[in-house]
C-alpha atoms as a PDB file:
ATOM      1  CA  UNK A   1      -6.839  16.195 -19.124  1.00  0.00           C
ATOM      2  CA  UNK A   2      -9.258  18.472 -17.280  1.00  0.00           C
ATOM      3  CA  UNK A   3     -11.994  20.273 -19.114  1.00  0.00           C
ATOM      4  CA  UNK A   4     -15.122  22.777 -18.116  1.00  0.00           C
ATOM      5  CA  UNK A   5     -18.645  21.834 -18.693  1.00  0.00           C
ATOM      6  CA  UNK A   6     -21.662  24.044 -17.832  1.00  0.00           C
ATOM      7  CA  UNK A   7     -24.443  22.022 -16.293  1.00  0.00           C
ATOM      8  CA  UNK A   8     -27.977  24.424 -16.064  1.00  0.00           C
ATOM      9  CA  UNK A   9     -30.185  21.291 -14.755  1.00  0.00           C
ATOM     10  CA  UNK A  10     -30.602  20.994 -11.488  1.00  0.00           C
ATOM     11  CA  UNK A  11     -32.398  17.814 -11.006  1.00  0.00           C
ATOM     12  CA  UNK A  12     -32.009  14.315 -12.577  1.00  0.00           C
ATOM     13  CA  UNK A  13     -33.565  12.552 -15.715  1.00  0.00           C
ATOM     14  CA  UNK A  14     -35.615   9.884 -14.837  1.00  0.00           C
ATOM     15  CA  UNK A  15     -34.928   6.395 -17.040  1.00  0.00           C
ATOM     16  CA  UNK A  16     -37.253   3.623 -16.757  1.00  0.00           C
ATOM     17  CA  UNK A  17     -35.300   0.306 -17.076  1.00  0.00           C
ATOM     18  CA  UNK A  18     -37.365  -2.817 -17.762  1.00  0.00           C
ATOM     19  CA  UNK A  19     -40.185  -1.223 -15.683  1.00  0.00           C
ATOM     20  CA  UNK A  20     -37.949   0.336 -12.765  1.00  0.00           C
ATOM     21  CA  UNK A  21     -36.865   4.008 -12.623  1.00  0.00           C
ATOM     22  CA  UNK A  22     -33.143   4.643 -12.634  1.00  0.00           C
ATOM     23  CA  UNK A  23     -32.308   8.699 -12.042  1.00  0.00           C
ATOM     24  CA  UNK A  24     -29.187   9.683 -13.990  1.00  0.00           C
ATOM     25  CA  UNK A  25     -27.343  12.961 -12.958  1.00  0.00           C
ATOM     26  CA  UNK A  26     -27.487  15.858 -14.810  1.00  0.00           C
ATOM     27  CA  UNK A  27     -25.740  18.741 -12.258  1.00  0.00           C
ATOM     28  CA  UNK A  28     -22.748  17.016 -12.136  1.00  0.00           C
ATOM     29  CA  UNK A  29     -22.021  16.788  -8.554  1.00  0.00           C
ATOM     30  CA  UNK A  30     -23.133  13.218  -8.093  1.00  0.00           C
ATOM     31  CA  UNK A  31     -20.466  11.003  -6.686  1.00  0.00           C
ATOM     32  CA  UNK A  32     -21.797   8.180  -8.103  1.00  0.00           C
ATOM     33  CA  UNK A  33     -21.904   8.908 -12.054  1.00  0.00           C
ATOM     34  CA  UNK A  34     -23.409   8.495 -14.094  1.00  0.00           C
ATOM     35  CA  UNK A  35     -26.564   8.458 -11.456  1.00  0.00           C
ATOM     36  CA  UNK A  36     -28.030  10.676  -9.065  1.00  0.00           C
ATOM     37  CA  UNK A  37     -26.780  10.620  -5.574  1.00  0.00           C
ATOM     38  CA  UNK A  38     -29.049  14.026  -4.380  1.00  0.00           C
ATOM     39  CA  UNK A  39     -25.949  16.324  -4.634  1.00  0.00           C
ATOM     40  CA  UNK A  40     -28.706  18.396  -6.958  1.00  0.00           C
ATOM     41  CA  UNK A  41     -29.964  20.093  -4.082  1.00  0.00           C
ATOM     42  CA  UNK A  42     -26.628  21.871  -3.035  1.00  0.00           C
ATOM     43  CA  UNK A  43     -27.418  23.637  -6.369  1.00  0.00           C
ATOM     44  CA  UNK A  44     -29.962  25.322  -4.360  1.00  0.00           C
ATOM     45  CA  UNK A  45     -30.234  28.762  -3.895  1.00  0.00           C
ATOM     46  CA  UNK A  46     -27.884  29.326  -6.809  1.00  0.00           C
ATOM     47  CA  UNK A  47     -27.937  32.916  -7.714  1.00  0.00           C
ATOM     48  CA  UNK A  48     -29.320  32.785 -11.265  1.00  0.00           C
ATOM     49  CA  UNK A  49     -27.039  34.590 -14.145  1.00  0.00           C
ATOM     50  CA  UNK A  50     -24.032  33.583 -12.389  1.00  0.00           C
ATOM     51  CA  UNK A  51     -21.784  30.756 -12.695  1.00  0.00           C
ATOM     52  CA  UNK A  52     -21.367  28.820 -10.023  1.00  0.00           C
ATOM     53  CA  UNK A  53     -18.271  25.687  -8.697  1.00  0.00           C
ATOM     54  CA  UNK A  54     -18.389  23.381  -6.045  1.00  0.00           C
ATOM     55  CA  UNK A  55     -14.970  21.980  -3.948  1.00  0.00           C
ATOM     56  CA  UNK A  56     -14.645  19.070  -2.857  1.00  0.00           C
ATOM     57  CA  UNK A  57     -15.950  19.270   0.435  1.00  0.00           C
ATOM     58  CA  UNK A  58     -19.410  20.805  -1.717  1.00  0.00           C
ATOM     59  CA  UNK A  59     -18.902  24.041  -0.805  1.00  0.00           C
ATOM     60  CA  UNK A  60     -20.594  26.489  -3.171  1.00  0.00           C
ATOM     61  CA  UNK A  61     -17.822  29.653  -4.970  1.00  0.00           C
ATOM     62  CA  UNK A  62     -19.023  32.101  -7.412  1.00  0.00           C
ATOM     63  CA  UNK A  63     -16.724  32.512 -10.449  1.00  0.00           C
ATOM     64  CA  UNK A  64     -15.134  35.552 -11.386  1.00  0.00           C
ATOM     65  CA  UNK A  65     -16.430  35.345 -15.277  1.00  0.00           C
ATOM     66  CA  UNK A  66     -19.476  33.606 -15.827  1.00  0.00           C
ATOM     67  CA  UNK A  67     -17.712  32.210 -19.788  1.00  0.00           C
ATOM     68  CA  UNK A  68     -20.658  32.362 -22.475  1.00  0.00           C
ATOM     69  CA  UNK A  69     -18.332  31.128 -25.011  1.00  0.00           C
ATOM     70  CA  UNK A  70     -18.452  27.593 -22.765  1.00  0.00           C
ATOM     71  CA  UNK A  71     -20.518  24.848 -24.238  1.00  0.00           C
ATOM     72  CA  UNK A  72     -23.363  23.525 -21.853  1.00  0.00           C
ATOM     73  CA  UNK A  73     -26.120  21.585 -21.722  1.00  0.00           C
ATOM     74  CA  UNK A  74     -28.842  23.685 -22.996  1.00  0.00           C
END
């Protein structure tokens, strides 16, 4: 089953792990969840107040509706 999720972070949380930091994602673009592989940064540039989706090759689309009624993570 597919679902949308509205990410507005564009950088990871740090963890510290028995003295060593671990970065988690929080975009959603990593390939490697549930941590950060740098995929953040094709966030980028993002035009704020729109809603934004990435293919599979990373390339950046603007959607048509930007869905307020969507549950994110703010």
């Amino acid at each position: 089953m597919a679902r949308i999720v509205k990410r507005n972070r564009d950088h990871p949380y740090e963890v510290k792990i028995g003295g060593d930091a671990q970065y988690i994602c929080a975009c959603g673009l990593s390939g490697n969840l549930p941590f950060c592989d740098g995929s953040h940064k094709l966030t980028k540039g993002e035009t704020a107040g729109k809603l934004h989706w990435y293919d599979e090759g990373g390339k950046r689309h603007e959607a048509k509706d930007a869905y307020p009624e969507i549950r994110s993570d703010e």
